[in-house]
C-alpha atoms as a PDB file:
ATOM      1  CA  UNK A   1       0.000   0.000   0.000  1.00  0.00           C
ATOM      2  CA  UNK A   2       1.214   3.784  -0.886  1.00  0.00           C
ATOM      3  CA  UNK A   3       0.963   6.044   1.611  1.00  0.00           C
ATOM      4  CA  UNK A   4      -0.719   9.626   0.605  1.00  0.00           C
ATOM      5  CA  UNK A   5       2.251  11.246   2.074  1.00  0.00           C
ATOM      6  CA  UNK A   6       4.412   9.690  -0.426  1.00  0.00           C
ATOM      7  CA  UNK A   7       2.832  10.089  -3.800  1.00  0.00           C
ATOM      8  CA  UNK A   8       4.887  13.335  -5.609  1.00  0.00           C
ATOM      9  CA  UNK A   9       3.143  16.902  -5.665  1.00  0.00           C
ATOM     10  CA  UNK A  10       2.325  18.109  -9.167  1.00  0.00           C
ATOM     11  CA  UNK A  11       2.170  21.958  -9.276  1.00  0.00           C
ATOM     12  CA  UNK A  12       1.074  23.414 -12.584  1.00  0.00           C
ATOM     13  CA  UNK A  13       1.521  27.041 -12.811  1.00  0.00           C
ATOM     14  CA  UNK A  14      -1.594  28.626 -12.932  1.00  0.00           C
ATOM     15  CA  UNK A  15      -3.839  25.141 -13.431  1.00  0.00           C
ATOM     16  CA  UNK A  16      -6.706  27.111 -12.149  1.00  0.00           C
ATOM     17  CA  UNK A  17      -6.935  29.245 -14.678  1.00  0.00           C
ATOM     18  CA  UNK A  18      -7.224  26.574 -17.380  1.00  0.00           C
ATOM     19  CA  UNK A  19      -9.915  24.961 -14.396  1.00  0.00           C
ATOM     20  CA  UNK A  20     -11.834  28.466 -15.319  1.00  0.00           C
ATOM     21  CA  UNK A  21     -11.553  28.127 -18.416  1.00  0.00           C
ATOM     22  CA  UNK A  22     -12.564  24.850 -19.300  1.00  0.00           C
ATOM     23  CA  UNK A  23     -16.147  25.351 -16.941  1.00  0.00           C
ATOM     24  CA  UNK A  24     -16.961  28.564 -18.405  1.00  0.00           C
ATOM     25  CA  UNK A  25     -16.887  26.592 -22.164  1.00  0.00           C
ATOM     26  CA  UNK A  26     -18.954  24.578 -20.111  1.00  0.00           C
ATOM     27  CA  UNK A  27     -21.388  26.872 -18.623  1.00  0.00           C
ATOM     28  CA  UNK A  28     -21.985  28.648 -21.349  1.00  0.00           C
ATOM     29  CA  UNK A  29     -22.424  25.738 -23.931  1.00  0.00           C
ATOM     30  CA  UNK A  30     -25.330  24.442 -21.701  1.00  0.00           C
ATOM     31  CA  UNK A  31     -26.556  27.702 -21.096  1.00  0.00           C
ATOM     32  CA  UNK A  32     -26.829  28.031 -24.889  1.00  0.00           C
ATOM     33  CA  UNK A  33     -28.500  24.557 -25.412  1.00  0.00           C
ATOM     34  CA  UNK A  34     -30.488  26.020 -22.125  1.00  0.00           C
ATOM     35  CA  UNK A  35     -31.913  28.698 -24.053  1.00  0.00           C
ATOM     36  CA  UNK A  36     -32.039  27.289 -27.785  1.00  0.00           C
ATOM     37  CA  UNK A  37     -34.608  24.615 -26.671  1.00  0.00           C
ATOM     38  CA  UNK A  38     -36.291  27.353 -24.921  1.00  0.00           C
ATOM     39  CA  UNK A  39     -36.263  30.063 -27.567  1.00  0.00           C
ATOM     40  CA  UNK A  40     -36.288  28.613 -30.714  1.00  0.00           C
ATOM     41  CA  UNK A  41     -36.981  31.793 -32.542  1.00  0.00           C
ATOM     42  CA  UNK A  42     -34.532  33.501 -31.396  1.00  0.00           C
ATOM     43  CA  UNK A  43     -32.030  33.652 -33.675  1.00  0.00           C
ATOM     44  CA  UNK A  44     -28.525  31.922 -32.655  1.00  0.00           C
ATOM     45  CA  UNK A  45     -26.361  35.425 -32.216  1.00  0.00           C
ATOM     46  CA  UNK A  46     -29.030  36.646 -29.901  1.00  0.00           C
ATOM     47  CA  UNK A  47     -28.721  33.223 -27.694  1.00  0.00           C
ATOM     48  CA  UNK A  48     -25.100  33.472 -27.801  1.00  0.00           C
ATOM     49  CA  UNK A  49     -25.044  36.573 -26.576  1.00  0.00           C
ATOM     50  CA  UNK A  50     -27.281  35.559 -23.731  1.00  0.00           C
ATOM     51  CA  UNK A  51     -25.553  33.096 -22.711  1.00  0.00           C
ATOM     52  CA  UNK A  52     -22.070  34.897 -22.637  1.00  0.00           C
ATOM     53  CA  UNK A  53     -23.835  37.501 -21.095  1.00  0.00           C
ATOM     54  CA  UNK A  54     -25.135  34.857 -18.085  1.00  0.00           C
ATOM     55  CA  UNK A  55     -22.007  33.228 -18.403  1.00  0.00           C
ATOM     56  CA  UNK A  56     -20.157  36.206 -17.307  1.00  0.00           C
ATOM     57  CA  UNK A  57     -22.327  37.733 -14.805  1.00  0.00           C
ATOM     58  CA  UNK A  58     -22.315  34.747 -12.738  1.00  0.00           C
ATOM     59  CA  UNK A  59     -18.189  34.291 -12.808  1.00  0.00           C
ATOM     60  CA  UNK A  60     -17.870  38.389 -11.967  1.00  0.00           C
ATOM     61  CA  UNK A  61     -20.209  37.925  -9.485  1.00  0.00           C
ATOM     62  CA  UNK A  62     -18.335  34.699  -7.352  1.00  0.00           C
ATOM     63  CA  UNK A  63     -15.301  36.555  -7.660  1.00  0.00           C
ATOM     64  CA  UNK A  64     -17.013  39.178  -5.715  1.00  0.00           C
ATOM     65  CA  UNK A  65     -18.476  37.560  -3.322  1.00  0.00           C
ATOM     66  CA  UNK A  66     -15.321  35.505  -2.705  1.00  0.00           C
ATOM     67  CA  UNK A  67     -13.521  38.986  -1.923  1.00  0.00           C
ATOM     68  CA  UNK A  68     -16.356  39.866   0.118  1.00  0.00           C
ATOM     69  CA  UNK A  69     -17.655  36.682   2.006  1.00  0.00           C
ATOM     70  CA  UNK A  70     -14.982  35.060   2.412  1.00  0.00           C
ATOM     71  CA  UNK A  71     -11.372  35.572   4.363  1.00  0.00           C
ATOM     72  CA  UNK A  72      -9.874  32.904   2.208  1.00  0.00           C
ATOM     73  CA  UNK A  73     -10.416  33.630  -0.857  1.00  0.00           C
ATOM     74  CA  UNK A  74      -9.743  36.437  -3.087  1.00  0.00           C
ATOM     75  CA  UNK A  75     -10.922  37.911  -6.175  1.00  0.00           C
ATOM     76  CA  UNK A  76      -8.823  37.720  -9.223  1.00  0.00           C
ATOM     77  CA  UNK A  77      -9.052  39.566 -12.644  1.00  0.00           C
ATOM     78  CA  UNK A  78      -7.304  37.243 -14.178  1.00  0.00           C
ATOM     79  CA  UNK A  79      -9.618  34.415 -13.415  1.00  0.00           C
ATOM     80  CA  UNK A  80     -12.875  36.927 -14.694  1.00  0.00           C
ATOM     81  CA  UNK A  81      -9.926  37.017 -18.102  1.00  0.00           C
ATOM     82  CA  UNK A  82     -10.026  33.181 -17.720  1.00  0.00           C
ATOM     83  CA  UNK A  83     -13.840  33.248 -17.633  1.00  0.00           C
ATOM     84  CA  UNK A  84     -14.419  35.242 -20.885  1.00  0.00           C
ATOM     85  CA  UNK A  85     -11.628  32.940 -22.724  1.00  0.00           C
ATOM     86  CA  UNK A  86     -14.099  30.038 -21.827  1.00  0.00           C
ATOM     87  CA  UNK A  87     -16.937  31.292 -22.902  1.00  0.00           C
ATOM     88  CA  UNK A  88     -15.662  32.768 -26.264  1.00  0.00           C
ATOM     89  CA  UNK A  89     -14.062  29.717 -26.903  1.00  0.00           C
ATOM     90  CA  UNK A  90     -17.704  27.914 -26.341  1.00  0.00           C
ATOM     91  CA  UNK A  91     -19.468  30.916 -28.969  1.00  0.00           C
ATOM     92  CA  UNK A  92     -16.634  29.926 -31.520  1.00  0.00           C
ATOM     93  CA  UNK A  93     -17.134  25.878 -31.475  1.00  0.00           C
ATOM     94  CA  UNK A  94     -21.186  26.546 -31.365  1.00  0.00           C
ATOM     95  CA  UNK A  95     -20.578  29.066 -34.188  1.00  0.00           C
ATOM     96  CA  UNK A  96     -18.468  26.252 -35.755  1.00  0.00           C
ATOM     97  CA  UNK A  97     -20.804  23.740 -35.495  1.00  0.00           C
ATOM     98  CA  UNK A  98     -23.215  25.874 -36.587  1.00  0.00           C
ATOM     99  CA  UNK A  99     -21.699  26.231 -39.730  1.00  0.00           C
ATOM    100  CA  UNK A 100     -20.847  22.843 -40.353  1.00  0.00           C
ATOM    101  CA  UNK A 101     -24.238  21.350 -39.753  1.00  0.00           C
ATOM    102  CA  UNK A 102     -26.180  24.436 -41.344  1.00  0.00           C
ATOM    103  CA  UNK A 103     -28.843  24.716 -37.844  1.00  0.00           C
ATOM    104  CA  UNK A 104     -29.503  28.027 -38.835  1.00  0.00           C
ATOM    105  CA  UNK A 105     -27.892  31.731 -39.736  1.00  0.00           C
ATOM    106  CA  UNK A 106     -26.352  34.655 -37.856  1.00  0.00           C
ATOM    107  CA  UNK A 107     -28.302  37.033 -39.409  1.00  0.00           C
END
Protein backbone atom coordinates (compact mmCIF):
# COMPACT_ATOMS: atom_id res chain seq x y z
CA UNK A 1 0.00 0.00 0.00
CA UNK A 2 1.21 3.78 -0.89
CA UNK A 3 0.96 6.04 1.61
CA UNK A 4 -0.72 9.63 0.61
CA UNK A 5 2.25 11.25 2.07
CA UNK A 6 4.41 9.69 -0.43
CA UNK A 7 2.83 10.09 -3.80
CA UNK A 8 4.89 13.34 -5.61
CA UNK A 9 3.14 16.90 -5.66
CA UNK A 10 2.32 18.11 -9.17
CA UNK A 11 2.17 21.96 -9.28
CA UNK A 12 1.07 23.41 -12.58
CA UNK A 13 1.52 27.04 -12.81
CA UNK A 14 -1.59 28.63 -12.93
CA UNK A 15 -3.84 25.14 -13.43
CA UNK A 16 -6.71 27.11 -12.15
CA UNK A 17 -6.93 29.25 -14.68
CA UNK A 18 -7.22 26.57 -17.38
CA UNK A 19 -9.92 24.96 -14.40
CA UNK A 20 -11.83 28.47 -15.32
CA UNK A 21 -11.55 28.13 -18.42
CA UNK A 22 -12.56 24.85 -19.30
CA UNK A 23 -16.15 25.35 -16.94
CA UNK A 24 -16.96 28.56 -18.41
CA UNK A 25 -16.89 26.59 -22.16
CA UNK A 26 -18.95 24.58 -20.11
CA UNK A 27 -21.39 26.87 -18.62
CA UNK A 28 -21.99 28.65 -21.35
CA UNK A 29 -22.42 25.74 -23.93
CA UNK A 30 -25.33 24.44 -21.70
CA UNK A 31 -26.56 27.70 -21.10
CA UNK A 32 -26.83 28.03 -24.89
CA UNK A 33 -28.50 24.56 -25.41
CA UNK A 34 -30.49 26.02 -22.13
CA UNK A 35 -31.91 28.70 -24.05
CA UNK A 36 -32.04 27.29 -27.79
CA UNK A 37 -34.61 24.62 -26.67
CA UNK A 38 -36.29 27.35 -24.92
CA UNK A 39 -36.26 30.06 -27.57
CA UNK A 40 -36.29 28.61 -30.71
CA UNK A 41 -36.98 31.79 -32.54
CA UNK A 42 -34.53 33.50 -31.40
CA UNK A 43 -32.03 33.65 -33.68
CA UNK A 44 -28.53 31.92 -32.65
CA UNK A 45 -26.36 35.43 -32.22
CA UNK A 46 -29.03 36.65 -29.90
CA UNK A 47 -28.72 33.22 -27.69
CA UNK A 48 -25.10 33.47 -27.80
CA UNK A 49 -25.04 36.57 -26.58
CA UNK A 50 -27.28 35.56 -23.73
CA UNK A 51 -25.55 33.10 -22.71
CA UNK A 52 -22.07 34.90 -22.64
CA UNK A 53 -23.83 37.50 -21.10
CA UNK A 54 -25.13 34.86 -18.08
CA UNK A 55 -22.01 33.23 -18.40
CA UNK A 56 -20.16 36.21 -17.31
CA UNK A 57 -22.33 37.73 -14.80
CA UNK A 58 -22.31 34.75 -12.74
CA UNK A 59 -18.19 34.29 -12.81
CA UNK A 60 -17.87 38.39 -11.97
CA UNK A 61 -20.21 37.92 -9.49
CA UNK A 62 -18.33 34.70 -7.35
CA UNK A 63 -15.30 36.55 -7.66
CA UNK A 64 -17.01 39.18 -5.71
CA UNK A 65 -18.48 37.56 -3.32
CA UNK A 66 -15.32 35.51 -2.71
CA UNK A 67 -13.52 38.99 -1.92
CA UNK A 68 -16.36 39.87 0.12
CA UNK A 69 -17.65 36.68 2.01
CA UNK A 70 -14.98 35.06 2.41
CA UNK A 71 -11.37 35.57 4.36
CA UNK A 72 -9.87 32.90 2.21
CA UNK A 73 -10.42 33.63 -0.86
CA UNK A 74 -9.74 36.44 -3.09
CA UNK A 75 -10.92 37.91 -6.18
CA UNK A 76 -8.82 37.72 -9.22
CA UNK A 77 -9.05 39.57 -12.64
CA UNK A 78 -7.30 37.24 -14.18
CA UNK A 79 -9.62 34.41 -13.42
CA UNK A 80 -12.87 36.93 -14.69
CA UNK A 81 -9.93 37.02 -18.10
CA UNK A 82 -10.03 33.18 -17.72
CA UNK A 83 -13.84 33.25 -17.63
CA UNK A 84 -14.42 35.24 -20.89
CA UNK A 85 -11.63 32.94 -22.72
CA UNK A 86 -14.10 30.04 -21.83
CA UNK A 87 -16.94 31.29 -22.90
CA UNK A 88 -15.66 32.77 -26.26
CA UNK A 89 -14.06 29.72 -26.90
CA UNK A 90 -17.70 27.91 -26.34
CA UNK A 91 -19.47 30.92 -28.97
CA UNK A 92 -16.63 29.93 -31.52
CA UNK A 93 -17.13 25.88 -31.48
CA UNK A 94 -21.19 26.55 -31.36
CA UNK A 95 -20.58 29.07 -34.19
CA UNK A 96 -18.47 26.25 -35.76
CA UNK A 97 -20.80 23.74 -35.49
CA UNK A 98 -23.22 25.87 -36.59
CA UNK A 99 -21.70 26.23 -39.73
CA UNK A 100 -20.85 22.84 -40.35
CA UNK A 101 -24.24 21.35 -39.75
CA UNK A 102 -26.18 24.44 -41.34
CA UNK A 103 -28.84 24.72 -37.84
CA UNK A 104 -29.50 28.03 -38.83
CA UNK A 105 -27.89 31.73 -39.74
CA UNK A 106 -26.35 34.65 -37.86
CA UNK A 107 -28.30 37.03 -39.41
Amino acid sequence: MIKSSNIPQVNIQNLDKVVHAFFHFVFTSLWFLFFRKQFSNFKISKLLIISVGFSLFFGILIEILQELCTTTRHADVFDVLANFSGATLAVLVIMLLNKYNKLDTFN
